[in-house]
C-alpha atoms as a PDB file:
ATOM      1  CA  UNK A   1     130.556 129.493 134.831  1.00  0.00           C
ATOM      2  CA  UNK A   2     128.711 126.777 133.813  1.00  0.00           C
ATOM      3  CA  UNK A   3     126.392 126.379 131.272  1.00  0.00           C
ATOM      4  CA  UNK A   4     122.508 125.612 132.947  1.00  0.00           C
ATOM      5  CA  UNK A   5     120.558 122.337 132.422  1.00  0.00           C
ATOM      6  CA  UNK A   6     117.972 123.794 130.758  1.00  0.00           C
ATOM      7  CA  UNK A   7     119.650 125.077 127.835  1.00  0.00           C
ATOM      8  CA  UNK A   8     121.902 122.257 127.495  1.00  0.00           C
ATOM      9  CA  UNK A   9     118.739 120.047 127.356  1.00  0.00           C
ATOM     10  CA  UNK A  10     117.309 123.128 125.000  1.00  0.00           C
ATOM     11  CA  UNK A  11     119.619 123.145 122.755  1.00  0.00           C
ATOM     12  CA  UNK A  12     120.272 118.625 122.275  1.00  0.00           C
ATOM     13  CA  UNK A  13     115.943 118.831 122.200  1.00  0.00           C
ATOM     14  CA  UNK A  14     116.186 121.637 119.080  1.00  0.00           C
ATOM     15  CA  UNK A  15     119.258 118.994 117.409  1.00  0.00           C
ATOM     16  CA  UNK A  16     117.214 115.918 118.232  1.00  0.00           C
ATOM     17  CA  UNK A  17     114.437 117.529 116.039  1.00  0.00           C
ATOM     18  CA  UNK A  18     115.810 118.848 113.116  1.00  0.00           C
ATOM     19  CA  UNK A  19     117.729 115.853 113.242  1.00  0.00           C
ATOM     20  CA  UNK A  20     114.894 113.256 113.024  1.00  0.00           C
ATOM     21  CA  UNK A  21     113.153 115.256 110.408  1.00  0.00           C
ATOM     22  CA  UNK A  22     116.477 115.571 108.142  1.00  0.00           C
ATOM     23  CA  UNK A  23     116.172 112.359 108.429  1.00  0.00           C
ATOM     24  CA  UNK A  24     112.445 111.497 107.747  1.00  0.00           C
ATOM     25  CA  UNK A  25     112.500 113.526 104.533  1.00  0.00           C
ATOM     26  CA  UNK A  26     116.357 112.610 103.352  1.00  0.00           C
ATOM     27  CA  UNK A  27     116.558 108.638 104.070  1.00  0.00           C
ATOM     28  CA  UNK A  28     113.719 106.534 101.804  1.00  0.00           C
ATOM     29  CA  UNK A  29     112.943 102.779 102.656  1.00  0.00           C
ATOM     30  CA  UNK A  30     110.282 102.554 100.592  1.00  0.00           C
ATOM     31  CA  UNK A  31     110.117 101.093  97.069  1.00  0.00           C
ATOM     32  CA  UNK A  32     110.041 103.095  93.896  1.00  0.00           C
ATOM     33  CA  UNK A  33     106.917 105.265  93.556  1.00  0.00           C
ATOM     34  CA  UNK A  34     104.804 104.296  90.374  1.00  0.00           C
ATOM     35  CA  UNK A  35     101.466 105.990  90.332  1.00  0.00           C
ATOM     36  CA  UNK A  36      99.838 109.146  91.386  1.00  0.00           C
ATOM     37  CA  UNK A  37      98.278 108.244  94.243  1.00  0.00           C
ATOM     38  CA  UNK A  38     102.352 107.131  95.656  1.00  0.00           C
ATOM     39  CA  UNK A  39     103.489 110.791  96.743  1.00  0.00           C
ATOM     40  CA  UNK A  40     100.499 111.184  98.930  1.00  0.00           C
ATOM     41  CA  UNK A  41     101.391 108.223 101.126  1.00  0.00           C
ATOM     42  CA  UNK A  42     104.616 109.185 100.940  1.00  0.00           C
ATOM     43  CA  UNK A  43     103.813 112.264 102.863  1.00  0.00           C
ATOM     44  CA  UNK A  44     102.254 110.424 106.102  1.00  0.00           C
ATOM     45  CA  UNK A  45     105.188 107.855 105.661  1.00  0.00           C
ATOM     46  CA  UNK A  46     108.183 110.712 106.003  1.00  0.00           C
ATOM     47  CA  UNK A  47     105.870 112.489 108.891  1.00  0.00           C
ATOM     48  CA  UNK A  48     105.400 109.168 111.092  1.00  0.00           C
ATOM     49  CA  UNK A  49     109.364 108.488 110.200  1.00  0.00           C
ATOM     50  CA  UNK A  50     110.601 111.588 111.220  1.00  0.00           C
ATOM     51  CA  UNK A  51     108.451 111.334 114.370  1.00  0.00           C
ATOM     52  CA  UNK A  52     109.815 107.693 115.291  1.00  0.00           C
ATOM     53  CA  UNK A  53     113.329 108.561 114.435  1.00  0.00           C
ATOM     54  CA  UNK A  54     113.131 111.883 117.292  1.00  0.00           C
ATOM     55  CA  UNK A  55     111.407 109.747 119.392  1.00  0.00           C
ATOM     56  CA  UNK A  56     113.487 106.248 119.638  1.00  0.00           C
ATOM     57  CA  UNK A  57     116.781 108.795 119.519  1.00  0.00           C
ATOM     58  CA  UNK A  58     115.351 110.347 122.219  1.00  0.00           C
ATOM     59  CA  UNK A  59     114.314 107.584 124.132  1.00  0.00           C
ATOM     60  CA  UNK A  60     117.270 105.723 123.953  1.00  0.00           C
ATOM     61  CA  UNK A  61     119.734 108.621 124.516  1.00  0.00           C
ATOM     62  CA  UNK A  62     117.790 109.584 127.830  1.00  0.00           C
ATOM     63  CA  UNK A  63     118.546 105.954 128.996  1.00  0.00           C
ATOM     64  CA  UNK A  64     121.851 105.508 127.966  1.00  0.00           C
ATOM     65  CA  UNK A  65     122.374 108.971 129.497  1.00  0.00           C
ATOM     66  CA  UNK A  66     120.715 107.530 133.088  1.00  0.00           C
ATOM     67  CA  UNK A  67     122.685 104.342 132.570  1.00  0.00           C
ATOM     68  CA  UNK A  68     126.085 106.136 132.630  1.00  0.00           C
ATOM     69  CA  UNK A  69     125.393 109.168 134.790  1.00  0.00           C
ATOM     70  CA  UNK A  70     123.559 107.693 137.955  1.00  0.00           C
ATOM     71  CA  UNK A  71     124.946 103.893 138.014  1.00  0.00           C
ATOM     72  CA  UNK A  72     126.067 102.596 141.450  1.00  0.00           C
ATOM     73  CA  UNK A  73     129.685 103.896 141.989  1.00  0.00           C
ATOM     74  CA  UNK A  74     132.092 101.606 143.223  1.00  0.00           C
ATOM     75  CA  UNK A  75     132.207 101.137 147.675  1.00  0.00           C
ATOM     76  CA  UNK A  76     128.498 102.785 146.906  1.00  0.00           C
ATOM     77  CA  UNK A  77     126.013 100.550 149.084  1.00  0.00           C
ATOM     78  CA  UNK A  78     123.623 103.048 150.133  1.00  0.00           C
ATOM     79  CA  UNK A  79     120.211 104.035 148.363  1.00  0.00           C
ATOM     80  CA  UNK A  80     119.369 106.439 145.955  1.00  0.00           C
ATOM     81  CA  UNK A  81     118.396 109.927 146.694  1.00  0.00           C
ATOM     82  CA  UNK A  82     114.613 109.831 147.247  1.00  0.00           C
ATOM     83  CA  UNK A  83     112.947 111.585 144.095  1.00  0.00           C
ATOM     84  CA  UNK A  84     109.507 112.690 143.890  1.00  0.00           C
ATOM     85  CA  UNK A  85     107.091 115.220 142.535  1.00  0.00           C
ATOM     86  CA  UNK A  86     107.862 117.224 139.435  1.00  0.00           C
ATOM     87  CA  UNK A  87     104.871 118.972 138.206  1.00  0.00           C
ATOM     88  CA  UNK A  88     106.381 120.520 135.078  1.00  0.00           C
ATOM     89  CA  UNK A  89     108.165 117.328 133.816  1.00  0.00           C
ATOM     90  CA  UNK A  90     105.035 115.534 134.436  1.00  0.00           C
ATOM     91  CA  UNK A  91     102.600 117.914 132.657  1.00  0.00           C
ATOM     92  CA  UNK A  92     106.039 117.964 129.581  1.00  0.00           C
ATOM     93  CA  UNK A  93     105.391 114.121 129.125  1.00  0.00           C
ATOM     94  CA  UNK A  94     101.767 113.897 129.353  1.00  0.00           C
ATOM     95  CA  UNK A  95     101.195 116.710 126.870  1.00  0.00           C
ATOM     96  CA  UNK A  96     104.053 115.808 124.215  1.00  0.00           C
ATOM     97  CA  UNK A  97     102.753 112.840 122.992  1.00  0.00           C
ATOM     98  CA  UNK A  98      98.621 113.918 123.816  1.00  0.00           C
ATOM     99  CA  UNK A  99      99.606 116.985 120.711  1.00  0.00           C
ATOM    100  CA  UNK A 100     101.668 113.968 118.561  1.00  0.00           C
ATOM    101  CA  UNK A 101      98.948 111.589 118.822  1.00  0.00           C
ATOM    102  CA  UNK A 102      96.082 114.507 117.917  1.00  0.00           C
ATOM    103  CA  UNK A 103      98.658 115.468 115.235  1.00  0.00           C
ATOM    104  CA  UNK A 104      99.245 112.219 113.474  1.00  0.00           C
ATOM    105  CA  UNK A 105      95.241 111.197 113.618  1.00  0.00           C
ATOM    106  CA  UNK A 106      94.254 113.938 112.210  1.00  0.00           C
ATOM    107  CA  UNK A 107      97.327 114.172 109.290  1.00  0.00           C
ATOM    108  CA  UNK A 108      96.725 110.594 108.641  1.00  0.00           C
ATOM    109  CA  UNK A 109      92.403 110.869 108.372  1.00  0.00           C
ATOM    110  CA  UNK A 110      93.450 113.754 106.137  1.00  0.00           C
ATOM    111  CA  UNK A 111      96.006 111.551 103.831  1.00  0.00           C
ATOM    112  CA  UNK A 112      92.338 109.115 104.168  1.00  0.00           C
ATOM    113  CA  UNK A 113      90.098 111.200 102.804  1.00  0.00           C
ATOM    114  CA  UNK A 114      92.531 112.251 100.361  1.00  0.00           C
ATOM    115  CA  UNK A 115      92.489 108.629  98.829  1.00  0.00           C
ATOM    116  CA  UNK A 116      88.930 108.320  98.665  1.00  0.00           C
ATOM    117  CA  UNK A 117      88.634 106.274 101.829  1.00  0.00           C
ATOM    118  CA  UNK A 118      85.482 108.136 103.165  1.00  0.00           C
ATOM    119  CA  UNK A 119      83.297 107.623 100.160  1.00  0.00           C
ATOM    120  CA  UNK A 120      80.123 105.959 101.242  1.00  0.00           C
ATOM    121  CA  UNK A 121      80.456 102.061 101.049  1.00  0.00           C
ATOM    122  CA  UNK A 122      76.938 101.878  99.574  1.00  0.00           C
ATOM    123  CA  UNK A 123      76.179 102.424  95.703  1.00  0.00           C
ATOM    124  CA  UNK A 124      72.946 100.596  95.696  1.00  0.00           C
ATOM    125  CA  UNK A 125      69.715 101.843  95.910  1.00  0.00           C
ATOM    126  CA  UNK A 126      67.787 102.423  98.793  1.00  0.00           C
ATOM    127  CA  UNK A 127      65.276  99.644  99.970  1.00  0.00           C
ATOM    128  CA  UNK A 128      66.581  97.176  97.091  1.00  0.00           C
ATOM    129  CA  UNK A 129      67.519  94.225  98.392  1.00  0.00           C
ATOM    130  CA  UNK A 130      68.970  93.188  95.206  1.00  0.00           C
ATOM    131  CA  UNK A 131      71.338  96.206  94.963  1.00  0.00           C
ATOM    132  CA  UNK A 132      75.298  95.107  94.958  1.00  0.00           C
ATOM    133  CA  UNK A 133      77.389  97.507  96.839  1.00  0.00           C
ATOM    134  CA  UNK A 134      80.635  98.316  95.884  1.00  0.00           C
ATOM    135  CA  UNK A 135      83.857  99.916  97.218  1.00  0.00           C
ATOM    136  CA  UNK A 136      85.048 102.755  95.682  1.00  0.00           C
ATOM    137  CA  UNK A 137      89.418 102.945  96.871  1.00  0.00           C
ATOM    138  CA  UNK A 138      92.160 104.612  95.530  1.00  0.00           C
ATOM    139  CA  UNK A 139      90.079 107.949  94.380  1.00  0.00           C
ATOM    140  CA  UNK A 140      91.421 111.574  94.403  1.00  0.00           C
ATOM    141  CA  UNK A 141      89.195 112.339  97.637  1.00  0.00           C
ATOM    142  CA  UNK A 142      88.024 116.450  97.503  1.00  0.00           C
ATOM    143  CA  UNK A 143      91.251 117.907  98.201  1.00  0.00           C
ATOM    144  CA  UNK A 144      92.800 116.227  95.633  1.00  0.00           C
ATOM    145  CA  UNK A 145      90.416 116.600  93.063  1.00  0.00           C
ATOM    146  CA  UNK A 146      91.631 120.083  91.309  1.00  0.00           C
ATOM    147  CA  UNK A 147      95.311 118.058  91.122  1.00  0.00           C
ATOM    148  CA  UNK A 148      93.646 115.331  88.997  1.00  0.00           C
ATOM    149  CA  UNK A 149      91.433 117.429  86.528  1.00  0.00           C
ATOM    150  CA  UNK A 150      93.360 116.763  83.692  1.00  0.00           C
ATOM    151  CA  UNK A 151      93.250 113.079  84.209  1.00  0.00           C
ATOM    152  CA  UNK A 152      89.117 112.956  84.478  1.00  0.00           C
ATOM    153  CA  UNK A 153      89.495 114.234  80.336  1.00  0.00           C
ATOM    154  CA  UNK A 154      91.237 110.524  79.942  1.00  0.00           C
ATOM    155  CA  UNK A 155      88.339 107.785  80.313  1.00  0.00           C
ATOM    156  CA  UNK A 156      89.630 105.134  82.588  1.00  0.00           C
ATOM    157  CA  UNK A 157      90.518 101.616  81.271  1.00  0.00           C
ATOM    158  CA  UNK A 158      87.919  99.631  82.654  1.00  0.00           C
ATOM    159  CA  UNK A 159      89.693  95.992  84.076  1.00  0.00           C
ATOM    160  CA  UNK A 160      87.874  93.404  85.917  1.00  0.00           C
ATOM    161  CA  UNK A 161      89.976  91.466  88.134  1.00  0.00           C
ATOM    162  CA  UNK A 162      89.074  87.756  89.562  1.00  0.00           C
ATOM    163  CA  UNK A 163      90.469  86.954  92.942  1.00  0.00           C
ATOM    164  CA  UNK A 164      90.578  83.061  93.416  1.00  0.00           C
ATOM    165  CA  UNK A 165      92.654  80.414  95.514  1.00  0.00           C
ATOM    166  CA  UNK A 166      95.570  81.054  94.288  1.00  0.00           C
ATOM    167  CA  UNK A 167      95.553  83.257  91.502  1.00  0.00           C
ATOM    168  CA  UNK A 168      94.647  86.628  90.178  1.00  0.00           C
ATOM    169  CA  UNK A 169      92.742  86.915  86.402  1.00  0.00           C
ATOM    170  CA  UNK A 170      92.681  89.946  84.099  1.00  0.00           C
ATOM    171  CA  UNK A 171      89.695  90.361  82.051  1.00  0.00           C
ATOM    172  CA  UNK A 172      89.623  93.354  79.255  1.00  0.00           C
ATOM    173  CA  UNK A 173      86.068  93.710  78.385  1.00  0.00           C
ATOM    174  CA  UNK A 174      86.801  95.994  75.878  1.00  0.00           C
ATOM    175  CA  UNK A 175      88.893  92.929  73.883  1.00  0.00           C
ATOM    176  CA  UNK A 176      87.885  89.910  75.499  1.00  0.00           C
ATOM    177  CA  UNK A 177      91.301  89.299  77.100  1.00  0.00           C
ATOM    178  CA  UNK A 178      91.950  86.764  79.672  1.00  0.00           C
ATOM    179  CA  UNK A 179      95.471  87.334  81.237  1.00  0.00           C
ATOM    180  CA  UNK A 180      97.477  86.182  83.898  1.00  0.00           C
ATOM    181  CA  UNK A 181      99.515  89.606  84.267  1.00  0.00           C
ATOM    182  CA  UNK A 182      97.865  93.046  84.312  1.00  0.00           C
ATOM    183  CA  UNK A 183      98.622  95.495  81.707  1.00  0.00           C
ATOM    184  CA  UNK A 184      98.065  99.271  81.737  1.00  0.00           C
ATOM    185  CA  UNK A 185      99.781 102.181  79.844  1.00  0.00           C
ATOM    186  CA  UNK A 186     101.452 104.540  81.682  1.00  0.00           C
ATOM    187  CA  UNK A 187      99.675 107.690  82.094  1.00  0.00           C
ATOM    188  CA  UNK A 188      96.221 106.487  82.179  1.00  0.00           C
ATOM    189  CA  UNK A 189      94.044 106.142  84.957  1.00  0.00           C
ATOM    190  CA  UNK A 190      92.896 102.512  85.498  1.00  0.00           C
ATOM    191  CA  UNK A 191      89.604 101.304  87.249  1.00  0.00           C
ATOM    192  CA  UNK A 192      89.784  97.515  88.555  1.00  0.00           C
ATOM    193  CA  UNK A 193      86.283  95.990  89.701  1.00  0.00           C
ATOM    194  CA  UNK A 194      87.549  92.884  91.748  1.00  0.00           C
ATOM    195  CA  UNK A 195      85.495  90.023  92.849  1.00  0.00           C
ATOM    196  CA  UNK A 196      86.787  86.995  94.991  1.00  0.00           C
ATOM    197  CA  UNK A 197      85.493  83.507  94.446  1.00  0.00           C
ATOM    198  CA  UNK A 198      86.212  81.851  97.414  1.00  0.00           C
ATOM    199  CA  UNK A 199      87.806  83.392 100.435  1.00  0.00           C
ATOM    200  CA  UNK A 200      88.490  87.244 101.259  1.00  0.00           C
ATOM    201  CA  UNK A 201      91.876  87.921  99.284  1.00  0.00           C
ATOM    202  CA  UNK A 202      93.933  91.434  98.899  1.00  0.00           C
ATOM    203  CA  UNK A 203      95.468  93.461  95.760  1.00  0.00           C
ATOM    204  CA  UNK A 204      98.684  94.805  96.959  1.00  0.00           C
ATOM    205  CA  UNK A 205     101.183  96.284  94.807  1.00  0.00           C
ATOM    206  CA  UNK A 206     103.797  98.244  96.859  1.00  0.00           C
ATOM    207  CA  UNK A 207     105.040 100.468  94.560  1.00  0.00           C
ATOM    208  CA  UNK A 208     101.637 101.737  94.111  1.00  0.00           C
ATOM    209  CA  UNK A 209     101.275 102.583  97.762  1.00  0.00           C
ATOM    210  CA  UNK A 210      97.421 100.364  97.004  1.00  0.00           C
ATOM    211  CA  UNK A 211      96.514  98.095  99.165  1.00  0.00           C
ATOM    212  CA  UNK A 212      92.621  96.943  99.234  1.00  0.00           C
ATOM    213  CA  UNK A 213      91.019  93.708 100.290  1.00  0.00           C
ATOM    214  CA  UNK A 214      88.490  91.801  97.993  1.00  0.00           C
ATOM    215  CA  UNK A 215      85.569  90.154  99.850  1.00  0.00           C
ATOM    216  CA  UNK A 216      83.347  87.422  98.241  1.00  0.00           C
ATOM    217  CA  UNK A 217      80.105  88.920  97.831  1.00  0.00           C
ATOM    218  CA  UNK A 218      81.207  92.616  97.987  1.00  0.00           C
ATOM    219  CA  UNK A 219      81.983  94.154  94.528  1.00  0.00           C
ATOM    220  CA  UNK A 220      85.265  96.062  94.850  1.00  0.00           C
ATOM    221  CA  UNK A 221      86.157  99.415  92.871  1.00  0.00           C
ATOM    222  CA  UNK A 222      89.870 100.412  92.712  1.00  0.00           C
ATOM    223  CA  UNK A 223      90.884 103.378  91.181  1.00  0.00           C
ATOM    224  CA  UNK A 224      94.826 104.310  90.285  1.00  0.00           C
ATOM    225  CA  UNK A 225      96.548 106.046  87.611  1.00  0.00           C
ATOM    226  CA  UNK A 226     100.064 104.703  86.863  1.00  0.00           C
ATOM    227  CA  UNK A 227     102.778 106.807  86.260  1.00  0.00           C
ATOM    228  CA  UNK A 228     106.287 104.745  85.647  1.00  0.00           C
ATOM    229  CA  UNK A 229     106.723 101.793  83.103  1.00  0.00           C
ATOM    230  CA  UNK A 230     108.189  98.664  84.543  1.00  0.00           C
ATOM    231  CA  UNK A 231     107.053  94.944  86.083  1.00  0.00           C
ATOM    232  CA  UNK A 232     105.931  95.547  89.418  1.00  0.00           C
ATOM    233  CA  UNK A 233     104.525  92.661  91.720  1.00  0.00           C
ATOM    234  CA  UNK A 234     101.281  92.159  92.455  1.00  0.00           C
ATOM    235  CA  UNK A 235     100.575  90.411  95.959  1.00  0.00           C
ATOM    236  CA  UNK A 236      97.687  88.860  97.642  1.00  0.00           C
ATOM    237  CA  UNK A 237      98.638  90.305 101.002  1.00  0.00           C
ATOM    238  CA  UNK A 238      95.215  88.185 103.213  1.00  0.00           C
ATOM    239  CA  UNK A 239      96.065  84.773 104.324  1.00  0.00           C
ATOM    240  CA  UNK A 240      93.822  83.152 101.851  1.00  0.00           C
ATOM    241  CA  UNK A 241      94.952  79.461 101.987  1.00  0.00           C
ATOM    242  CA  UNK A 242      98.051  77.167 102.259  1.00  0.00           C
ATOM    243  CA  UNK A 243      99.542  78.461  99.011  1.00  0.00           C
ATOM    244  CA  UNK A 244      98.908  81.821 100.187  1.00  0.00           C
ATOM    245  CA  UNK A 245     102.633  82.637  99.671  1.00  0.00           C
ATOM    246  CA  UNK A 246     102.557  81.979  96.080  1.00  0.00           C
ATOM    247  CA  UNK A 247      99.185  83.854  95.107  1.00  0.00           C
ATOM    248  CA  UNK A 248     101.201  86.052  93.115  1.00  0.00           C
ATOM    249  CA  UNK A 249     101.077  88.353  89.874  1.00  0.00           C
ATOM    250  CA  UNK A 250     102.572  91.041  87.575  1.00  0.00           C
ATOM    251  CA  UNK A 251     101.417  95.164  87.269  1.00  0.00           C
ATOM    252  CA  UNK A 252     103.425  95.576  83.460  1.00  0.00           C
ATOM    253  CA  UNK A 253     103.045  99.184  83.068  1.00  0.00           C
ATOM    254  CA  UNK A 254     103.924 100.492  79.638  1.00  0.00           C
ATOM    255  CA  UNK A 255     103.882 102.961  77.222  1.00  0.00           C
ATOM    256  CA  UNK A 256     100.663 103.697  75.105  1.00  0.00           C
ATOM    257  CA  UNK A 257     102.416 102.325  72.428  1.00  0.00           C
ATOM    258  CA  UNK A 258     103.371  99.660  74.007  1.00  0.00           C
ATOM    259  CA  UNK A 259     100.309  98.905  75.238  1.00  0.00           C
ATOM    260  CA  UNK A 260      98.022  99.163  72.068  1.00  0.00           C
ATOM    261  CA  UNK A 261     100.555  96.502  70.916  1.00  0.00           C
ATOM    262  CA  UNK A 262      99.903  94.118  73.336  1.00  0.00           C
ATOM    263  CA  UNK A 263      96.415  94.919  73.093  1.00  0.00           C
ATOM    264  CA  UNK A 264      96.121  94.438  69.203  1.00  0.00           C
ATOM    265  CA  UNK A 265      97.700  91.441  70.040  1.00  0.00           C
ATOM    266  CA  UNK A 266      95.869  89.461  72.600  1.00  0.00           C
ATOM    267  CA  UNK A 267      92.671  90.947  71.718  1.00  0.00           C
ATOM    268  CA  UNK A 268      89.686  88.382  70.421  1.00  0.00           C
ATOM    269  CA  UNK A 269      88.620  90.180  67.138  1.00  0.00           C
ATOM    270  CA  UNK A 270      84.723  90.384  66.192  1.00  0.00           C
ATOM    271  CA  UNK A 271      83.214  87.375  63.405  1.00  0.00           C
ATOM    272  CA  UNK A 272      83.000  89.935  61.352  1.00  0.00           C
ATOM    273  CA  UNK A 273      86.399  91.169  61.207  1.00  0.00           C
ATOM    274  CA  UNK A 274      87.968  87.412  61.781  1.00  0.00           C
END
């Protein structure tokens, strides 16, 4: 007796599934994660994997399957059977991707908010024109805020970060230090305030999973707390100019040690202790 359609198709859909989401949380393209806010996009990145995988699988084995199973046969010079009308398959493909669409807007406004991306653009105050507004990126959002506590008790290193054609500066207030690379210890959370000179230029590093543009005019807050010592790069990722390409920089995340070392180092000491 043979075995029906539908639970041949059943059973390939159930092994097309768990197979694409083996996949989506086994296989990793992505770089090294190096901060805290890196696991959270890691999340949406293995959901919207494991969805693509099922689907292009899918996809492609349905039309290699139809390639094989209903080409012309040879001395075939007829037509086709005439198809048409199938309510159920109709209402299977309009409603499949309507509940993965719903599901992956709201996962991803969740993995949003999450990172802070819904706090009000505005810091000024009202009806002052001279107020500067600033983004605030890279927070802890309200969900994530009870996972963080212990990091609030650390005071941020404050950084302020100059965006120009084609370069990125590091100023310490704390030390007066100028630098061309960005130092933080490890273990510390970090708040950049970036400004742009010229044109509208970006702060990417990818193993921070941080990626927010820096608009003349506009103040920018970033927020991140690094969590793994190492050089990562640090990439202007907004076609700024024809050296675009080489606007490029260096995240050196070390230990506190490390870093108080460097710090002691480069920092411009007071008249009165010169």
């Amino acid at each position: 007796m043979p075995i029906p359609s539908a639970i041949i198709t059943l059973v390939l859909g159930m092994i097309l599934v768990l197979g694409g989401l083996w996949i989506g949380q086994n296989i990793n393209l992505l770089p090294v994660d190096a901060s805290v806010n890196a696991p959270i996009y890691d999340e949406l990145f293995r959901v919207l994997f494991s969805i693509g995988t099922i689907l292009f699988v899918g996809i492609v084995g349905v039309v290699v399957f139809s390639l094989v199973r209903f080409r012309r046969k040879p001395g075939q010079i007829g037509d086709g059977i005439a198809l048409e009308g199938n309510l159920p398959l109709e209402i299977f493909w309009t409603a499949v991707p309507a509940i993965v669409v719903l599901f992956v807007g709201l996962f991803s406004y969740d993995i949003y908010e999450r990172m802070g991306g819904m706090v009000p653009l505005g810091h000024g105050g009202h009806g002052d024109s001279q107020a500067t507004e600033e983004r605030v990126w890279g927070g802890i959002g309200t969900a994530g805020a009870m996972q963080a506590s212990s990091e609030m008790a650390i005071s941020p290193l404050p950084v302020e970060v100059t965006a120009m054609q084609f370069a990125f500066l590091f100023h310490y207030p704390d030390g007066d230090i100028i630098s061309g690379e960005l130092h933080v210890p490890s273990g510390r959370p970090i708040s950049l305030k970036m400004e742009a000179k010229d044109v509208i230029h970006a702060f990417w590093v990818p193993e921070f999973r941080l990626k927010q543009d820096i608009i003349p005019g506009q103040p920018t807050l970033l927020n991140f707390t690094p969590t793994r010592p190492g050089r990562y790069p640090v990439v202007c990722a907004e076609l700024c100019g024809p050296y675009h390409g080489g606007m490029r920089s260096t995240v050196v995340v070390e230990s506190a040690d490390d870093y108080d070392a460097w710090f002691q180092a480069n920092r411009k000491l007071p008249v009165s202790e010169a």
